[in-house]
Protein backbone atom coordinates (compact mmCIF):
# COMPACT_ATOMS: atom_id res chain seq x y z
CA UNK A 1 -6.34 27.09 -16.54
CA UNK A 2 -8.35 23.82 -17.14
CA UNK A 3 -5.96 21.83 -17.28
CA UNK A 4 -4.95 22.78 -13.90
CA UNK A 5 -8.01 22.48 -12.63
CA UNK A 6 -8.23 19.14 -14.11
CA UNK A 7 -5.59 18.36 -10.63
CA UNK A 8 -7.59 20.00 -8.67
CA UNK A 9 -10.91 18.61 -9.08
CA UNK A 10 -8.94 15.14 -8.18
CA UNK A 11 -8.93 15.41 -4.72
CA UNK A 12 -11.17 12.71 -3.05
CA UNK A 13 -12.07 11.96 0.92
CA UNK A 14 -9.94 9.19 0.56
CA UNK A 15 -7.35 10.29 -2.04
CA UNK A 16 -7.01 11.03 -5.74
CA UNK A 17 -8.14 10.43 -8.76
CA UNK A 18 -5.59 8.92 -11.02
CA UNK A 19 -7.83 9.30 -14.79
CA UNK A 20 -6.00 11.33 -17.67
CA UNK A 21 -6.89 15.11 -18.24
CA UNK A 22 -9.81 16.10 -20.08
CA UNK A 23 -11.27 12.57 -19.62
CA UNK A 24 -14.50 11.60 -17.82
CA UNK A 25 -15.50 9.42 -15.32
CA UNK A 26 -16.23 5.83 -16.67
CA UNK A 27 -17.28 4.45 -12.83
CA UNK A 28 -20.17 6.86 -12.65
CA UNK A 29 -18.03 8.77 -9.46
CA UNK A 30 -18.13 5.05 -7.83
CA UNK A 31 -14.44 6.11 -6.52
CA UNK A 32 -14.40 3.30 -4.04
CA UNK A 33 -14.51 0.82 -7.48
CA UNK A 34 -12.10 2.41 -9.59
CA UNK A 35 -8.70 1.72 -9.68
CA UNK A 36 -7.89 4.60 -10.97
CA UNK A 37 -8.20 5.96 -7.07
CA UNK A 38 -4.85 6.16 -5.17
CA UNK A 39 -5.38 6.15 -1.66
CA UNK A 40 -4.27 8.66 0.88
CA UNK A 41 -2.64 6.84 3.76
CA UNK A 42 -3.75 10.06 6.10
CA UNK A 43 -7.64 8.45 4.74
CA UNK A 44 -7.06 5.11 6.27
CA UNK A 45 -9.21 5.64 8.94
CA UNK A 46 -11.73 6.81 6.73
CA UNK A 47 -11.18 3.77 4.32
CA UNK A 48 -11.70 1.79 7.22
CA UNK A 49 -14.93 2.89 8.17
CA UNK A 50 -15.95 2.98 4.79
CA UNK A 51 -15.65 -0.73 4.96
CA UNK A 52 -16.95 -1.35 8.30
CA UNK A 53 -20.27 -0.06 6.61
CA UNK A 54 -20.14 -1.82 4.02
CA UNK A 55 -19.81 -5.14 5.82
CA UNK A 56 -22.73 -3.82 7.96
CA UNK A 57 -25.05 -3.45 4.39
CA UNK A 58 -23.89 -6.80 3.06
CA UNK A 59 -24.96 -8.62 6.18
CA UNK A 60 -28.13 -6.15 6.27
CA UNK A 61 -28.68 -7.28 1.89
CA UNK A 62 -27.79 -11.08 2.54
CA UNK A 63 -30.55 -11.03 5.23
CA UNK A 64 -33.16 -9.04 3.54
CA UNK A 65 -32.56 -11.08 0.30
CA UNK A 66 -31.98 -7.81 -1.35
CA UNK A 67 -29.98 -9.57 -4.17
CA UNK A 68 -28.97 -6.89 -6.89
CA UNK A 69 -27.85 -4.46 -4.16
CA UNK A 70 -26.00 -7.39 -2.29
CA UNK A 71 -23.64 -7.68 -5.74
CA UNK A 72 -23.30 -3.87 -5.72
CA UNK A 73 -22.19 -3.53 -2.39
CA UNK A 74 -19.81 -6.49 -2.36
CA UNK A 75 -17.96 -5.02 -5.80
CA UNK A 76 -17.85 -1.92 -3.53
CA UNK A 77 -16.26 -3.76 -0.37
CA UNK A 78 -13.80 -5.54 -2.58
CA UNK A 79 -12.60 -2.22 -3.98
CA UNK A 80 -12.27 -1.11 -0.35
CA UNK A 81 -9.89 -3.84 0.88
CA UNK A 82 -8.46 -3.33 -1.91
CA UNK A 83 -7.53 0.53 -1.41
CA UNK A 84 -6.52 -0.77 2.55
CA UNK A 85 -4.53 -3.26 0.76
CA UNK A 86 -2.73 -0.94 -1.56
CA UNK A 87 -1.90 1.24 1.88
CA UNK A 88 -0.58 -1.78 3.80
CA UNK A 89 1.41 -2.87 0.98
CA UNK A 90 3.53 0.84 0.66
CA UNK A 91 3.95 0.62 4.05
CA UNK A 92 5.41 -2.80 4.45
CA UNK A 93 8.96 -2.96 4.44
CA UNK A 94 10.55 -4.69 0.59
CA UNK A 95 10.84 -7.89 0.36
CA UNK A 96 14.44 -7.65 -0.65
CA UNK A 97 15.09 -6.20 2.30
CA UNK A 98 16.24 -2.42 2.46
CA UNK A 99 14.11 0.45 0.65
CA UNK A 100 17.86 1.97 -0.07
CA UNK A 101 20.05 1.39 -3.14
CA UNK A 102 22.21 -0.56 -3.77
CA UNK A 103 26.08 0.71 -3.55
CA UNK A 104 27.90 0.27 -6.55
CA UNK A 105 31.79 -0.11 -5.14
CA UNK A 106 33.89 3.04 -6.78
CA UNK A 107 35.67 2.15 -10.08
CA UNK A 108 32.97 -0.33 -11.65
């Protein structure tokens, strides 16, 4: 049963958690960080305002000279446009053109 629950404890606000089972966290739950997160494209929205925020605090850190909490919060942003990156990138079409395979002509 644990190691099912292992899957099941992965479900994030914005997605899942990609780490091996019976393994901890290394990113102290920091999920927005870790690359280990896959983003859930129904979370975008979430994501989004996740990063809204966080553009909000840097601007809020830059102009209260809060400096240690300015380089937390822009390794947190980064990981954010990175997750809306990752979502915008598996929706864009291939750049080889179609998603489909390739035909291979009969009797070759």
């Amino acid at each position: 049963m644990a190691f099912l629950g292992h899957f099941e404890r992965r479900k994030l606000s914005v997605g899942i958690c990609a780490r091996a089972f019976n393994t901890s966290c290394i990113h102290e739950h920091a999920c927005i960080r870790c690359s280990m997160l896959c983003p859930d494209p129904d979370q975008r929205g979430r994501l989004v305002e996740i990063r809204d925020n966080l553009l909000a605090r840097v601007v809020e850190a830059e102009r209260e000279g809060w400096l240690v909490e300015l380089e937390g919060l822009e390794v947190s942003l980064a990981g954010a446009q990175d997750k809306l990156a990752q979502l915008d990138a598996a929706h864009r079409p291939s750049a080889r053109g179609s998603s489909h395979r390739p035909q291979v002509p009969p009797g070759t």
